[in-house]
PDB file of N, CA and C in Angstrom:
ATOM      1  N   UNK A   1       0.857  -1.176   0.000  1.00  0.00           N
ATOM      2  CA  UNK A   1       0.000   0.000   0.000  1.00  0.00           C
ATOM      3  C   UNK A   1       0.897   1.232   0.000  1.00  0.00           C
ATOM      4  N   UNK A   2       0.840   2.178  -0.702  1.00  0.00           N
ATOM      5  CA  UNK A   2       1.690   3.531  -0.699  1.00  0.00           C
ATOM      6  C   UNK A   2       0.882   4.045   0.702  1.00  0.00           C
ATOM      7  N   UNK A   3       2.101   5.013   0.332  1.00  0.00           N
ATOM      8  CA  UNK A   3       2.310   6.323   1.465  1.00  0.00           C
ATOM      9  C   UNK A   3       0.896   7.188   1.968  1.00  0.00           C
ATOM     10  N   UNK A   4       0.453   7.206   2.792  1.00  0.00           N
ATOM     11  CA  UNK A   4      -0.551   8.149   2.556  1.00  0.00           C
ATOM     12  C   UNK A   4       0.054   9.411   3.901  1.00  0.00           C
ATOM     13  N   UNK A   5      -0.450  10.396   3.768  1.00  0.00           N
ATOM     14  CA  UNK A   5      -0.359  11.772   4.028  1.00  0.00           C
ATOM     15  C   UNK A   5      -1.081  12.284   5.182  1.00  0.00           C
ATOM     16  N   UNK A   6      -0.845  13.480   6.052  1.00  0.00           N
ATOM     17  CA  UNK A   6      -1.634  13.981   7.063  1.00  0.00           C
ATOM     18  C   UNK A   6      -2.458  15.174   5.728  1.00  0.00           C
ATOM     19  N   UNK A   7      -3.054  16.027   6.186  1.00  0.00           N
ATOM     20  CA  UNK A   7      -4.088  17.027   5.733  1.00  0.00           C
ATOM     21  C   UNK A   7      -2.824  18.404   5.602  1.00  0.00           C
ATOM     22  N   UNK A   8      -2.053  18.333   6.964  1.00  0.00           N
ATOM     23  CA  UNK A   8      -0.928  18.842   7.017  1.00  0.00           C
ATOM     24  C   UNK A   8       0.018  18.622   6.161  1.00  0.00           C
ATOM     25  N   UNK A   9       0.596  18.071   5.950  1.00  0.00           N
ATOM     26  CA  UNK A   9       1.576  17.500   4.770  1.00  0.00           C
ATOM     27  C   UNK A   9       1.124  17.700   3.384  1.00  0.00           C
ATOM     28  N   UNK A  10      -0.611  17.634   3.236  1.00  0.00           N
ATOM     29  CA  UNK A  10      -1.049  17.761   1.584  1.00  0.00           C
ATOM     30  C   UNK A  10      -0.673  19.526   1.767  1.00  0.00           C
ATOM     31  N   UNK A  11      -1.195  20.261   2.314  1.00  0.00           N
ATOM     32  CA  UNK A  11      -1.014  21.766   2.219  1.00  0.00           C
ATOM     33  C   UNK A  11       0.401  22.192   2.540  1.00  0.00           C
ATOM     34  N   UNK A  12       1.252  22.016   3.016  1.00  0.00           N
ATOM     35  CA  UNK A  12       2.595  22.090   3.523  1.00  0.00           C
ATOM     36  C   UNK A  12       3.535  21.777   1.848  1.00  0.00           C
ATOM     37  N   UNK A  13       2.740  20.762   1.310  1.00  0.00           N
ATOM     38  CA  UNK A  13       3.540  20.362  -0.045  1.00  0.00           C
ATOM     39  C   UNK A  13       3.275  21.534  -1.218  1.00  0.00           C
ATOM     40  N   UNK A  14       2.076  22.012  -1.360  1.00  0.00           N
ATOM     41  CA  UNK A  14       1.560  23.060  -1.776  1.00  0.00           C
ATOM     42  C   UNK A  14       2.169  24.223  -1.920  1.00  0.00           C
ATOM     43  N   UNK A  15       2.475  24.622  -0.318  1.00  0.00           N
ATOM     44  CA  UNK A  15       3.053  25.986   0.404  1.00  0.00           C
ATOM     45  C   UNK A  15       4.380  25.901  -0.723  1.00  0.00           C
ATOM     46  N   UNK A  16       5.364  24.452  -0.096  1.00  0.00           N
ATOM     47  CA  UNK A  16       6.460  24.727  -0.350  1.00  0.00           C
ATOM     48  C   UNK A  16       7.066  24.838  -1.912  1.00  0.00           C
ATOM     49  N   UNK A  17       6.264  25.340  -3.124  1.00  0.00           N
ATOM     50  CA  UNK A  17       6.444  25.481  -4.419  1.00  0.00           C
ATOM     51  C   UNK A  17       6.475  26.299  -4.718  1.00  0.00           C
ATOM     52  N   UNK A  18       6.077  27.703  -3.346  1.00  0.00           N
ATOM     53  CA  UNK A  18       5.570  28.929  -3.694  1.00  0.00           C
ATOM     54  C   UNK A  18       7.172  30.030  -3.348  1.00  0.00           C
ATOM     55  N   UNK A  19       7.639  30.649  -3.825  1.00  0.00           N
ATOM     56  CA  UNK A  19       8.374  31.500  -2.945  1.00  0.00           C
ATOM     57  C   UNK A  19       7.737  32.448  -2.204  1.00  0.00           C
ATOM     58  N   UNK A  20       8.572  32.537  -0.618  1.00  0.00           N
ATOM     59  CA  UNK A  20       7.796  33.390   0.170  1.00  0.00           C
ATOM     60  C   UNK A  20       7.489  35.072  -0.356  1.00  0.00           C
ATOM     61  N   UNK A  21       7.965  35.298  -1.222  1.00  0.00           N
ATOM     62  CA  UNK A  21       7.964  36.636  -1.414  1.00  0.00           C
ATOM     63  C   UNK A  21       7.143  37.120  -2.479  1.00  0.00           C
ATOM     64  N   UNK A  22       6.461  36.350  -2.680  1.00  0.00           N
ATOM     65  CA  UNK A  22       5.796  36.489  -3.858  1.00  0.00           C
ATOM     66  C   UNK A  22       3.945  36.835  -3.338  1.00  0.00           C
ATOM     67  N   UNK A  23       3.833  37.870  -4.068  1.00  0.00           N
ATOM     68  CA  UNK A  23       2.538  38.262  -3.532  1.00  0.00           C
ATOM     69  C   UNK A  23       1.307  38.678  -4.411  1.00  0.00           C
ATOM     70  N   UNK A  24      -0.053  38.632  -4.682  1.00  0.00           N
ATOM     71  CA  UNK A  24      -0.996  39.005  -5.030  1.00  0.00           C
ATOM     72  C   UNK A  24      -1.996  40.062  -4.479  1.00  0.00           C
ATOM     73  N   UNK A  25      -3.267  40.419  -5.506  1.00  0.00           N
ATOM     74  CA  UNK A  25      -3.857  41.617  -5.291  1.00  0.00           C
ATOM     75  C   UNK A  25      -5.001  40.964  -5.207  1.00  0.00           C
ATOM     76  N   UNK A  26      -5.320  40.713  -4.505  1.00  0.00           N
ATOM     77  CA  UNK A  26      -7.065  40.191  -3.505  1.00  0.00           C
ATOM     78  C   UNK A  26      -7.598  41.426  -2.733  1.00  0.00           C
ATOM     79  N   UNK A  27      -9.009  41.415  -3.040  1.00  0.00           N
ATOM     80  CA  UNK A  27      -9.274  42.876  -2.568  1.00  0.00           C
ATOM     81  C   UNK A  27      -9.637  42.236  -0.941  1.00  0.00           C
ATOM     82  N   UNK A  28      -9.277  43.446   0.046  1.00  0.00           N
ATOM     83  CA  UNK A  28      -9.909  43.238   1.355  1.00  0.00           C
ATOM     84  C   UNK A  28     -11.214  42.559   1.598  1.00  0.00           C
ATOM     85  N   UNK A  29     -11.953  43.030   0.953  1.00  0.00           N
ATOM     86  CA  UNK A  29     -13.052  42.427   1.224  1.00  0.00           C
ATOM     87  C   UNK A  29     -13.525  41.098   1.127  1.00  0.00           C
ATOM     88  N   UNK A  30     -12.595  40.222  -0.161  1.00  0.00           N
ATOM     89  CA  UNK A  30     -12.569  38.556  -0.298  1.00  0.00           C
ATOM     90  C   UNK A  30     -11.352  38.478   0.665  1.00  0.00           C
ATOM     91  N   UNK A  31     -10.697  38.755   1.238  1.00  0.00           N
ATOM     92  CA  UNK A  31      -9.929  38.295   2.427  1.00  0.00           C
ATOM     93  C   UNK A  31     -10.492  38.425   3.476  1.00  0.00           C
ATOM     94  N   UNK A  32     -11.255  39.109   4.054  1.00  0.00           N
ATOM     95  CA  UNK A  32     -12.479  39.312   5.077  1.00  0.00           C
ATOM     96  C   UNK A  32     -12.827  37.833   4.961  1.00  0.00           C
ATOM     97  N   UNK A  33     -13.881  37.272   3.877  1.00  0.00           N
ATOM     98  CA  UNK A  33     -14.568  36.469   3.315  1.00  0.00           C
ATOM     99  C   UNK A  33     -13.685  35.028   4.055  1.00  0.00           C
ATOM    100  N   UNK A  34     -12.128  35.095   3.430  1.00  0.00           N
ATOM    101  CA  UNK A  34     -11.852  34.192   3.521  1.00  0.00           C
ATOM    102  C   UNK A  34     -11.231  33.435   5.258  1.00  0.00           C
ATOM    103  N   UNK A  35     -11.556  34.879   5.956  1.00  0.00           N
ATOM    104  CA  UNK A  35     -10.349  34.846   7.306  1.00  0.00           C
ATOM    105  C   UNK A  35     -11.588  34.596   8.003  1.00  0.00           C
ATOM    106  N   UNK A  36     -12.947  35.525   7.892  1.00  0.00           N
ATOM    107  CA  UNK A  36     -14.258  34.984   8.473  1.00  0.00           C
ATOM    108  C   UNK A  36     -14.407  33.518   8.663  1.00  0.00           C
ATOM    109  N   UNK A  37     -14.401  33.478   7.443  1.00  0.00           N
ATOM    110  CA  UNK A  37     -14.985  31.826   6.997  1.00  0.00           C
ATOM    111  C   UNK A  37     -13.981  30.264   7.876  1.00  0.00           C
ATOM    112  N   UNK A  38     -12.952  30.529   8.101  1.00  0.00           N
ATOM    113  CA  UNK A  38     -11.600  30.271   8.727  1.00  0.00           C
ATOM    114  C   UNK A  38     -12.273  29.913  10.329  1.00  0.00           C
ATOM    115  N   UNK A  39     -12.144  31.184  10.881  1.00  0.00           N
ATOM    116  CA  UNK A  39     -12.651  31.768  12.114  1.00  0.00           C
ATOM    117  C   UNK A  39     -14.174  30.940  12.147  1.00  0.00           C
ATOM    118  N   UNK A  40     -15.004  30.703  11.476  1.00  0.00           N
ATOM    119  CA  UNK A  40     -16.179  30.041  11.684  1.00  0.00           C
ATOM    120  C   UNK A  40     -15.891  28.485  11.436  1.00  0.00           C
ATOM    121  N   UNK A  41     -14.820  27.779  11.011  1.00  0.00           N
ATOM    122  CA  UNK A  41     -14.178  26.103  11.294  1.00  0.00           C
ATOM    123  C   UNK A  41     -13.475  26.336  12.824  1.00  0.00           C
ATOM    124  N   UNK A  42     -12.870  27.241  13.338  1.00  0.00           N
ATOM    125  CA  UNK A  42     -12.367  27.122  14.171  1.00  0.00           C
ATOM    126  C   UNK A  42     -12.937  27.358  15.662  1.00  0.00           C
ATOM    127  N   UNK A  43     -14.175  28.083  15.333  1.00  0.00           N
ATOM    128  CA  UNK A  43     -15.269  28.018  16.424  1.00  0.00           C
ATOM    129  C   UNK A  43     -15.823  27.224  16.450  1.00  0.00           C
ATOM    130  N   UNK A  44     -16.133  26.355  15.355  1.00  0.00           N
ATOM    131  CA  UNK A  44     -17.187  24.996  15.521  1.00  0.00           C
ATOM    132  C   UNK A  44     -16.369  23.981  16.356  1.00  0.00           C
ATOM    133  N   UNK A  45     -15.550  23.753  15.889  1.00  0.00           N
ATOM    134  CA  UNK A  45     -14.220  22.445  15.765  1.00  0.00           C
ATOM    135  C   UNK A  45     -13.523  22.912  16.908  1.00  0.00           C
ATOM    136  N   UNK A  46     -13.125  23.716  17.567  1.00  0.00           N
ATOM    137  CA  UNK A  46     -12.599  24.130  18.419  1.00  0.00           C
ATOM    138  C   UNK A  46     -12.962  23.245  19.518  1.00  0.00           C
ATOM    139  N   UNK A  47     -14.260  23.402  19.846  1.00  0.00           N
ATOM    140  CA  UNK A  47     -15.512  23.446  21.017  1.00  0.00           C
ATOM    141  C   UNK A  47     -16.192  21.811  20.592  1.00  0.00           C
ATOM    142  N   UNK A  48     -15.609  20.156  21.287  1.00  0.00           N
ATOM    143  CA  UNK A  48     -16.324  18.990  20.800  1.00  0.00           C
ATOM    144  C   UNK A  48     -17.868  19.494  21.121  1.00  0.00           C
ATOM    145  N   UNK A  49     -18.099  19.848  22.391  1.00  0.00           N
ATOM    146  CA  UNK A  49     -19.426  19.861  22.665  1.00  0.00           C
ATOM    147  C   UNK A  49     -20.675  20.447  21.439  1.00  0.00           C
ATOM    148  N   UNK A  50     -19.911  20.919  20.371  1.00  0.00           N
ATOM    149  CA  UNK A  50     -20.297  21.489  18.931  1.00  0.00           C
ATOM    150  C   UNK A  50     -21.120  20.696  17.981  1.00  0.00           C
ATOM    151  N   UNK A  51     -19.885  19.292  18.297  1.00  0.00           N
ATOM    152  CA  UNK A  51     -20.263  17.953  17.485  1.00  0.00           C
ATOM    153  C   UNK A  51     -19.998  16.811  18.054  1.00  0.00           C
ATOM    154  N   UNK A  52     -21.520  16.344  18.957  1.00  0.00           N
ATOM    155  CA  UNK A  52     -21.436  15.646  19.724  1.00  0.00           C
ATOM    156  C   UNK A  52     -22.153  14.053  18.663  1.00  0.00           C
ATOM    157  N   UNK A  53     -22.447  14.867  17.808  1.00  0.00           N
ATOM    158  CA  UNK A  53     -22.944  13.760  17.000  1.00  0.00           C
ATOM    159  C   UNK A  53     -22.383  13.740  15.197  1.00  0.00           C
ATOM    160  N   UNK A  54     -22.925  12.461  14.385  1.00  0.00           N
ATOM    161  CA  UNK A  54     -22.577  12.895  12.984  1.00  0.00           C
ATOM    162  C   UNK A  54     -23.454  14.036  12.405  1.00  0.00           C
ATOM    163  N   UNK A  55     -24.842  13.712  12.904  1.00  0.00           N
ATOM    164  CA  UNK A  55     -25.323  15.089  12.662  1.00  0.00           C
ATOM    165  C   UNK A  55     -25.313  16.078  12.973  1.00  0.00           C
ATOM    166  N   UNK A  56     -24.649  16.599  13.863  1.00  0.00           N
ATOM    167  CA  UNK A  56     -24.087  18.005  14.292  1.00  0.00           C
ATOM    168  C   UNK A  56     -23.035  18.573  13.410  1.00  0.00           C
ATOM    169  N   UNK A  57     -22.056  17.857  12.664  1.00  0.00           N
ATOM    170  CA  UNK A  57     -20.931  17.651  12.061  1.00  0.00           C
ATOM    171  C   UNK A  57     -21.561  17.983  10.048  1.00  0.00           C
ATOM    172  N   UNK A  58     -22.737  16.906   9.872  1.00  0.00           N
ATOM    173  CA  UNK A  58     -23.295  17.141   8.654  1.00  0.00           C
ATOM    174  C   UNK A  58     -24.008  18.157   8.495  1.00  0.00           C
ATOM    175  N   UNK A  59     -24.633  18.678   9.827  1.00  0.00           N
ATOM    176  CA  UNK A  59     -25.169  20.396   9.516  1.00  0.00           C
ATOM    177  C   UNK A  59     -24.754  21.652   9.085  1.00  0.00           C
ATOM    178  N   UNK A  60     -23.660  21.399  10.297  1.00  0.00           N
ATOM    179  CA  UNK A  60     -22.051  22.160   9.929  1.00  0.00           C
ATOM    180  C   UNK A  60     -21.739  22.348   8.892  1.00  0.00           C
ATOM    181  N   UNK A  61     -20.905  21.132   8.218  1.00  0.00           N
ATOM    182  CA  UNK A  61     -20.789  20.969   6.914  1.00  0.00           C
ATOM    183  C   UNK A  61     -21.552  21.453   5.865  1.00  0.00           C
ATOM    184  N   UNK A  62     -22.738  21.132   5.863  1.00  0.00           N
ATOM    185  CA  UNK A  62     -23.371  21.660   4.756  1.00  0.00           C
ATOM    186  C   UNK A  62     -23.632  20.740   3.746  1.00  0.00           C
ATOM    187  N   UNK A  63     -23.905  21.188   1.795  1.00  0.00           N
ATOM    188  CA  UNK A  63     -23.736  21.061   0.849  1.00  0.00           C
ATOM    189  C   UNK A  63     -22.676  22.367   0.338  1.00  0.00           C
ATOM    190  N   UNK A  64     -22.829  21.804  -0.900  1.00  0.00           N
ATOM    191  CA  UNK A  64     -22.007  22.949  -2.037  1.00  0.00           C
ATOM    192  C   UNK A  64     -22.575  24.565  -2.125  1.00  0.00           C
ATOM    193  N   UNK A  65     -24.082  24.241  -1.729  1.00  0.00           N
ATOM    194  CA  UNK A  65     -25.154  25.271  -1.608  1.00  0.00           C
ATOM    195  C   UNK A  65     -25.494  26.050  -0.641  1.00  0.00           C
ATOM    196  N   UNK A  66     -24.961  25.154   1.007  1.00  0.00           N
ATOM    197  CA  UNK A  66     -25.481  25.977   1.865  1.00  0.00           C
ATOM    198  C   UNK A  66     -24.181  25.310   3.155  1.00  0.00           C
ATOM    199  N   UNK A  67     -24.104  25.948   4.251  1.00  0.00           N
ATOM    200  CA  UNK A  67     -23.286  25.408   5.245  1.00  0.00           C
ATOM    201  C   UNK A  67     -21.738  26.034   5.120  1.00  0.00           C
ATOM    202  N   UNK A  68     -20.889  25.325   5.824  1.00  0.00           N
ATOM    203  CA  UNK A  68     -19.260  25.425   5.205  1.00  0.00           C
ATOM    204  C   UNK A  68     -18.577  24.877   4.418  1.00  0.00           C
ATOM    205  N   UNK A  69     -19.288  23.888   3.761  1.00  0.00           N
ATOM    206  CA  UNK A  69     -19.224  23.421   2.587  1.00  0.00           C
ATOM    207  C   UNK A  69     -19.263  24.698   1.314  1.00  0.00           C
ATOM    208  N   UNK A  70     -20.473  25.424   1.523  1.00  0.00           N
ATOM    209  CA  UNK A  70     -20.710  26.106   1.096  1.00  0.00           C
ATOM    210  C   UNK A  70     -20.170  27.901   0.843  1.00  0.00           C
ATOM    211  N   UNK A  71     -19.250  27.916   2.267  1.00  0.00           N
ATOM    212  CA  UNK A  71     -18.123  29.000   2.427  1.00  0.00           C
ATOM    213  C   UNK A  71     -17.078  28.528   1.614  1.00  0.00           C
ATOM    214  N   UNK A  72     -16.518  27.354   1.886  1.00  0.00           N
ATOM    215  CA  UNK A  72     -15.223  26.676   1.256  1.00  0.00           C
ATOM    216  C   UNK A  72     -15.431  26.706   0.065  1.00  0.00           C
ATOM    217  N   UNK A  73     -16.489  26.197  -0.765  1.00  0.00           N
ATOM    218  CA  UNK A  73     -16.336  26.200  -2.307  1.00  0.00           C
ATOM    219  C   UNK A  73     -16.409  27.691  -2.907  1.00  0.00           C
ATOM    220  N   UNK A  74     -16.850  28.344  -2.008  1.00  0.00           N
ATOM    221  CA  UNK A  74     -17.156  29.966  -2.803  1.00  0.00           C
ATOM    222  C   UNK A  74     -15.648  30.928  -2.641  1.00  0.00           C
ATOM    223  N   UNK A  75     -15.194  30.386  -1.377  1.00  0.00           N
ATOM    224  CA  UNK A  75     -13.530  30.680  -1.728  1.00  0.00           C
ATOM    225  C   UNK A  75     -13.289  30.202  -2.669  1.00  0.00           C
ATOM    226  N   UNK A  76     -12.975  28.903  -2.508  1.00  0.00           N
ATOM    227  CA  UNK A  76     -12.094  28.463  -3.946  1.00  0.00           C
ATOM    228  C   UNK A  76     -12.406  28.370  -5.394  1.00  0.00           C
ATOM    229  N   UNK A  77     -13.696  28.605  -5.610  1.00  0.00           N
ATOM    230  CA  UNK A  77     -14.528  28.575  -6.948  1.00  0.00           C
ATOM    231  C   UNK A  77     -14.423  29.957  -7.101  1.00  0.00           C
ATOM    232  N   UNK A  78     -14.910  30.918  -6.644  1.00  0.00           N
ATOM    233  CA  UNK A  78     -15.138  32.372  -6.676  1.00  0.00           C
ATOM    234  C   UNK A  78     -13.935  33.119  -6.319  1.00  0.00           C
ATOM    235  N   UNK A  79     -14.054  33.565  -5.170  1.00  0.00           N
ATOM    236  CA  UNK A  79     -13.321  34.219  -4.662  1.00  0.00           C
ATOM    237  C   UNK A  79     -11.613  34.403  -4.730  1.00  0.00           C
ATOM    238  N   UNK A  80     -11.164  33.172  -4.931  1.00  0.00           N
ATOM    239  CA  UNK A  80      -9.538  32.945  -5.058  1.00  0.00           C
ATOM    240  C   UNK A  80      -9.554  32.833  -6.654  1.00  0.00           C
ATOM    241  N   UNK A  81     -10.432  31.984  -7.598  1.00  0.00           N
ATOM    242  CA  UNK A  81     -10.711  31.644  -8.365  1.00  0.00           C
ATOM    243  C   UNK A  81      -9.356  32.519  -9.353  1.00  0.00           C
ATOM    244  N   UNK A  82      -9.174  33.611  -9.559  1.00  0.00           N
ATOM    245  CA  UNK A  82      -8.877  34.640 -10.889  1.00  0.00           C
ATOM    246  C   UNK A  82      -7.571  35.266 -10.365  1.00  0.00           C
ATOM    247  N   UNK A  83      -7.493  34.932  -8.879  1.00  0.00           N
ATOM    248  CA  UNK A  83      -6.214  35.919  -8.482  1.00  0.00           C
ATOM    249  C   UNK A  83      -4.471  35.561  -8.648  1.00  0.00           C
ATOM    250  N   UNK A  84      -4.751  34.412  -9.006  1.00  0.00           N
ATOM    251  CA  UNK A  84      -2.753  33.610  -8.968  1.00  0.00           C
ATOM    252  C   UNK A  84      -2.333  34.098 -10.447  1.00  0.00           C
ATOM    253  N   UNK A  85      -0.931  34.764 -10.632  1.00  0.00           N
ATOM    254  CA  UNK A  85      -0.304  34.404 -11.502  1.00  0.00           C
ATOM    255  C   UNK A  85      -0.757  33.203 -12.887  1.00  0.00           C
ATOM    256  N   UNK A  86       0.242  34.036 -13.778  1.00  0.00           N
ATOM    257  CA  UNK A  86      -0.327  33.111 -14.803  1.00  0.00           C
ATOM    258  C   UNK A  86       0.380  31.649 -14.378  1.00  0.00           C
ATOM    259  N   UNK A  87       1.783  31.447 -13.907  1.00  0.00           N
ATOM    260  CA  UNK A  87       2.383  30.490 -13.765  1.00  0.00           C
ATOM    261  C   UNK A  87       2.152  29.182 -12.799  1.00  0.00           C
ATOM    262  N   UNK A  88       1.475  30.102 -11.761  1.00  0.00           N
ATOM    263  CA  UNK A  88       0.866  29.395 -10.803  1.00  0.00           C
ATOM    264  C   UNK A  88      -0.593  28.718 -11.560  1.00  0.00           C
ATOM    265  N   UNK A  89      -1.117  29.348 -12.011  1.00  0.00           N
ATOM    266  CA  UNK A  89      -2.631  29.070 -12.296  1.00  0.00           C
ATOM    267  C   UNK A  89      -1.910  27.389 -13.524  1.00  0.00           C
ATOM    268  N   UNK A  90      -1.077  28.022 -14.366  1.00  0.00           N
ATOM    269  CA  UNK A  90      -0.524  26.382 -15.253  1.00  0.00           C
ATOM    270  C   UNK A  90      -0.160  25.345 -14.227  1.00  0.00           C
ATOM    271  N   UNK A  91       0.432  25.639 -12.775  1.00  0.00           N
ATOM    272  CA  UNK A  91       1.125  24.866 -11.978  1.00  0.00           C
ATOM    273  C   UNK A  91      -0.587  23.881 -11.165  1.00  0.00           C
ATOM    274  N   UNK A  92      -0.771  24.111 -11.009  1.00  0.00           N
ATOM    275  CA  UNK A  92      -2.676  24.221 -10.468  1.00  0.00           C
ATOM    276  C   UNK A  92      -3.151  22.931 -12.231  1.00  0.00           C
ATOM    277  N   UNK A  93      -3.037  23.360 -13.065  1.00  0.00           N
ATOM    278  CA  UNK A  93      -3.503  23.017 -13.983  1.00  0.00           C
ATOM    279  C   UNK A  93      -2.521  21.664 -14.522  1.00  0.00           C
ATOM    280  N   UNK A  94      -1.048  21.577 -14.367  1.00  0.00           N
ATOM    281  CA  UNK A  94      -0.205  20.907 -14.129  1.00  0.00           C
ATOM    282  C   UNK A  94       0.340  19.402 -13.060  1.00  0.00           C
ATOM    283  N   UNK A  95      -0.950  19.706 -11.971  1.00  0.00           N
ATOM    284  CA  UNK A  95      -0.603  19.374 -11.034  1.00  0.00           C
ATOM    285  C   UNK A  95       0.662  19.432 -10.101  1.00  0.00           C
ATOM    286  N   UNK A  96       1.372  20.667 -10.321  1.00  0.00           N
ATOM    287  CA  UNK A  96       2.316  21.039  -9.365  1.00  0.00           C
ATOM    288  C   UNK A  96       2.319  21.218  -8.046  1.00  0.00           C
ATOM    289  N   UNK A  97       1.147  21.361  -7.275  1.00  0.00           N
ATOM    290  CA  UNK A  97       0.712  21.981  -6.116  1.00  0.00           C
ATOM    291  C   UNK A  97       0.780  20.394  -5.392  1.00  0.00           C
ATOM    292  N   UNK A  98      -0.055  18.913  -6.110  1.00  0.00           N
ATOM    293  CA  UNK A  98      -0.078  18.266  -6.084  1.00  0.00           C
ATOM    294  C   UNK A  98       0.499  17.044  -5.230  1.00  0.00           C
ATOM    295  N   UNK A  99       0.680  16.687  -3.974  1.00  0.00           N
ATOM    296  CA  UNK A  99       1.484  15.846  -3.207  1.00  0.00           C
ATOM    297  C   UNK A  99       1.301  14.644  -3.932  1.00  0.00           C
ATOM    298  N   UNK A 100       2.620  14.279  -4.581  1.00  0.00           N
ATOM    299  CA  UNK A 100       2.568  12.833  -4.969  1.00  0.00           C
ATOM    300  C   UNK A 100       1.464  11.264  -4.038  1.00  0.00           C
ATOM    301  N   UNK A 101       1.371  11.937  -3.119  1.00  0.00           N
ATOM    302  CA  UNK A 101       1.252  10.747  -1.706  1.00  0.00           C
ATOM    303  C   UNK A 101      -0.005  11.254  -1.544  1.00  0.00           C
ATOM    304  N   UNK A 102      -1.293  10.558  -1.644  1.00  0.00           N
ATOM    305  CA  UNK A 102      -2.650  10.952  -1.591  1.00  0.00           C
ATOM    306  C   UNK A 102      -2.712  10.858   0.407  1.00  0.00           C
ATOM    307  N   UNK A 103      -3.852  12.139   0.596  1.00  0.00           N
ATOM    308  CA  UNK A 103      -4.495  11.779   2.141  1.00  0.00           C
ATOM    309  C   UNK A 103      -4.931  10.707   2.744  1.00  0.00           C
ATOM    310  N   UNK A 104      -4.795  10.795   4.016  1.00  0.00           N
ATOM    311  CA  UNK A 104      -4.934   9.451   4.659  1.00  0.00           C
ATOM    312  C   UNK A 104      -6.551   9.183   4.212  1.00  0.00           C
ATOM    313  N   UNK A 105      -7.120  10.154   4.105  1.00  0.00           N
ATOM    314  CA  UNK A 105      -8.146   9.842   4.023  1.00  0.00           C
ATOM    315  C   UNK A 105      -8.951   9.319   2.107  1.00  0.00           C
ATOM    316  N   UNK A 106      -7.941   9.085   1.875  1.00  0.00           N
ATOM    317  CA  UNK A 106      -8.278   8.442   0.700  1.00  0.00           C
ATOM    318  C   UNK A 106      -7.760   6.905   0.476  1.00  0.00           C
ATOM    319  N   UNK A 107      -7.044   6.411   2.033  1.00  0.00           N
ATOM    320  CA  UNK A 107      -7.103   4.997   1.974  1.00  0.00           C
ATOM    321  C   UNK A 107      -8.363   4.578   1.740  1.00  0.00           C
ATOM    322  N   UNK A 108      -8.403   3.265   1.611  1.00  0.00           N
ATOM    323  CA  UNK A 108      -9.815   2.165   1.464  1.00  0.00           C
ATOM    324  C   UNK A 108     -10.278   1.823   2.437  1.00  0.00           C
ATOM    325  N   UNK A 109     -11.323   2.003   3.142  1.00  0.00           N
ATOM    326  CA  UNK A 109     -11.632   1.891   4.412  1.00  0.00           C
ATOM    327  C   UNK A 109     -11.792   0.103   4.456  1.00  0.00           C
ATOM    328  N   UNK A 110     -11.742  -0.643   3.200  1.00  0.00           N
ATOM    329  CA  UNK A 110     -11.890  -2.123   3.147  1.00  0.00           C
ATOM    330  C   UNK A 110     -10.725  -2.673   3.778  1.00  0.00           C
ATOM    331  N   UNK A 111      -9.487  -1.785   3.680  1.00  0.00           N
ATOM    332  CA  UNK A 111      -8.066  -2.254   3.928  1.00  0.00           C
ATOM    333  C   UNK A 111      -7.903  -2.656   5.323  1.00  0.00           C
ATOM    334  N   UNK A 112      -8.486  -1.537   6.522  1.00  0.00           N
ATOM    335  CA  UNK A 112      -8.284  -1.708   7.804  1.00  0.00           C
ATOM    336  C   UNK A 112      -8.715  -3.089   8.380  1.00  0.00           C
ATOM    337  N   UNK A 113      -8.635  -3.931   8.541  1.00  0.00           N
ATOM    338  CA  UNK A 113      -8.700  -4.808   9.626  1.00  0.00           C
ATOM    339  C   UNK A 113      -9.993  -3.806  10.925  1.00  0.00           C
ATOM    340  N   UNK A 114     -10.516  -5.020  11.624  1.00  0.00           N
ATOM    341  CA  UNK A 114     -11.504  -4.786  12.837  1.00  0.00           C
ATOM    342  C   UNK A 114     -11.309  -3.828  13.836  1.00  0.00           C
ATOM    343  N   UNK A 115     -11.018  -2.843  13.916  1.00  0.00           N
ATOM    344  CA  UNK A 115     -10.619  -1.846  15.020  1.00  0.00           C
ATOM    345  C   UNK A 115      -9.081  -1.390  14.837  1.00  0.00           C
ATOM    346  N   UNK A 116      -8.711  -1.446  13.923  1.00  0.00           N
ATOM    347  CA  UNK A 116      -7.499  -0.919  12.842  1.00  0.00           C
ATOM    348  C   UNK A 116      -7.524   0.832  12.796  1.00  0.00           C
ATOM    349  N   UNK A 117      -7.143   1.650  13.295  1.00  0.00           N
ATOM    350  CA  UNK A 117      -7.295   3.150  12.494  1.00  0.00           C
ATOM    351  C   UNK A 117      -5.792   3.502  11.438  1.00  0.00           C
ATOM    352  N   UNK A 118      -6.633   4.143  10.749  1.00  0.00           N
ATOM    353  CA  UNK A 118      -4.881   4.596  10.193  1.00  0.00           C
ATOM    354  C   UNK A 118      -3.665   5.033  10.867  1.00  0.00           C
ATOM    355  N   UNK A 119      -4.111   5.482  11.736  1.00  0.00           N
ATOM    356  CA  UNK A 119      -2.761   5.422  13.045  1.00  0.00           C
ATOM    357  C   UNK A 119      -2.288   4.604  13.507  1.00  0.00           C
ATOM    358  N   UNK A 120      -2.919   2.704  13.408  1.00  0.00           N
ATOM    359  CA  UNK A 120      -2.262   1.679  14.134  1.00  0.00           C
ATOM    360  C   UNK A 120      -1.223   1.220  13.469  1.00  0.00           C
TER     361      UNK A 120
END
């Protein structure tokens, strides 16, 4: 079975393609959008007593249409959508950003054995 990845490590692989000095023109107001939206995963998730159940967690969440599902895709569909470099936007299109090593969470949940987590 290959390598699989923390959530940390997929974005960390991302980061590190970018030089630090390199910067874009996002207006305040979609950075509002995006630091809000941030700030509202980290109040939910913060606090278990939030999501004491799966359905507390699937409300949260949302769809594509409504929820934080619904913050998250409008960043990245909308809002970030137009702002990278041309080089970056080919790198994106390239799969440069890309961690060779897929998330843990794209193992096969068939693979684990009876009380197995991906941590054992």
């Amino acid at each position: 079975m290959g390598e699989y990845t923390s959530v940390e490590e997929q974005v960390e692989f991302a980061v590190s393609q970018i030089d630090p000095e390199r910067r874009i023109d996002l207006s305040l107001r979609d950075l509002m959008y995006v630091f809000a939206t941030v700030g509202e995963l980290i109040s939910f998730f913060h606090q278990p007593l939030h999501y004491q159940s799966l359905k507390d967690v699937e409300t949260f969440i949302g769809a594509n249409d409504k929820g934080a599902l619904h913050l998250l895709w409008t960043i990245y569909y909308d809002k970030l959508r137009d702002v990278w470099p041309e080089d970056i936007q080919r790198g994106f299109d390239d799969g440069l950003f890309d961690n060779p090593h897929p998330p843990y969470y794209h193992e096969p949940k068939s693979e684990l054995r009876d009380g197995e987590t991906t941590e054992s």
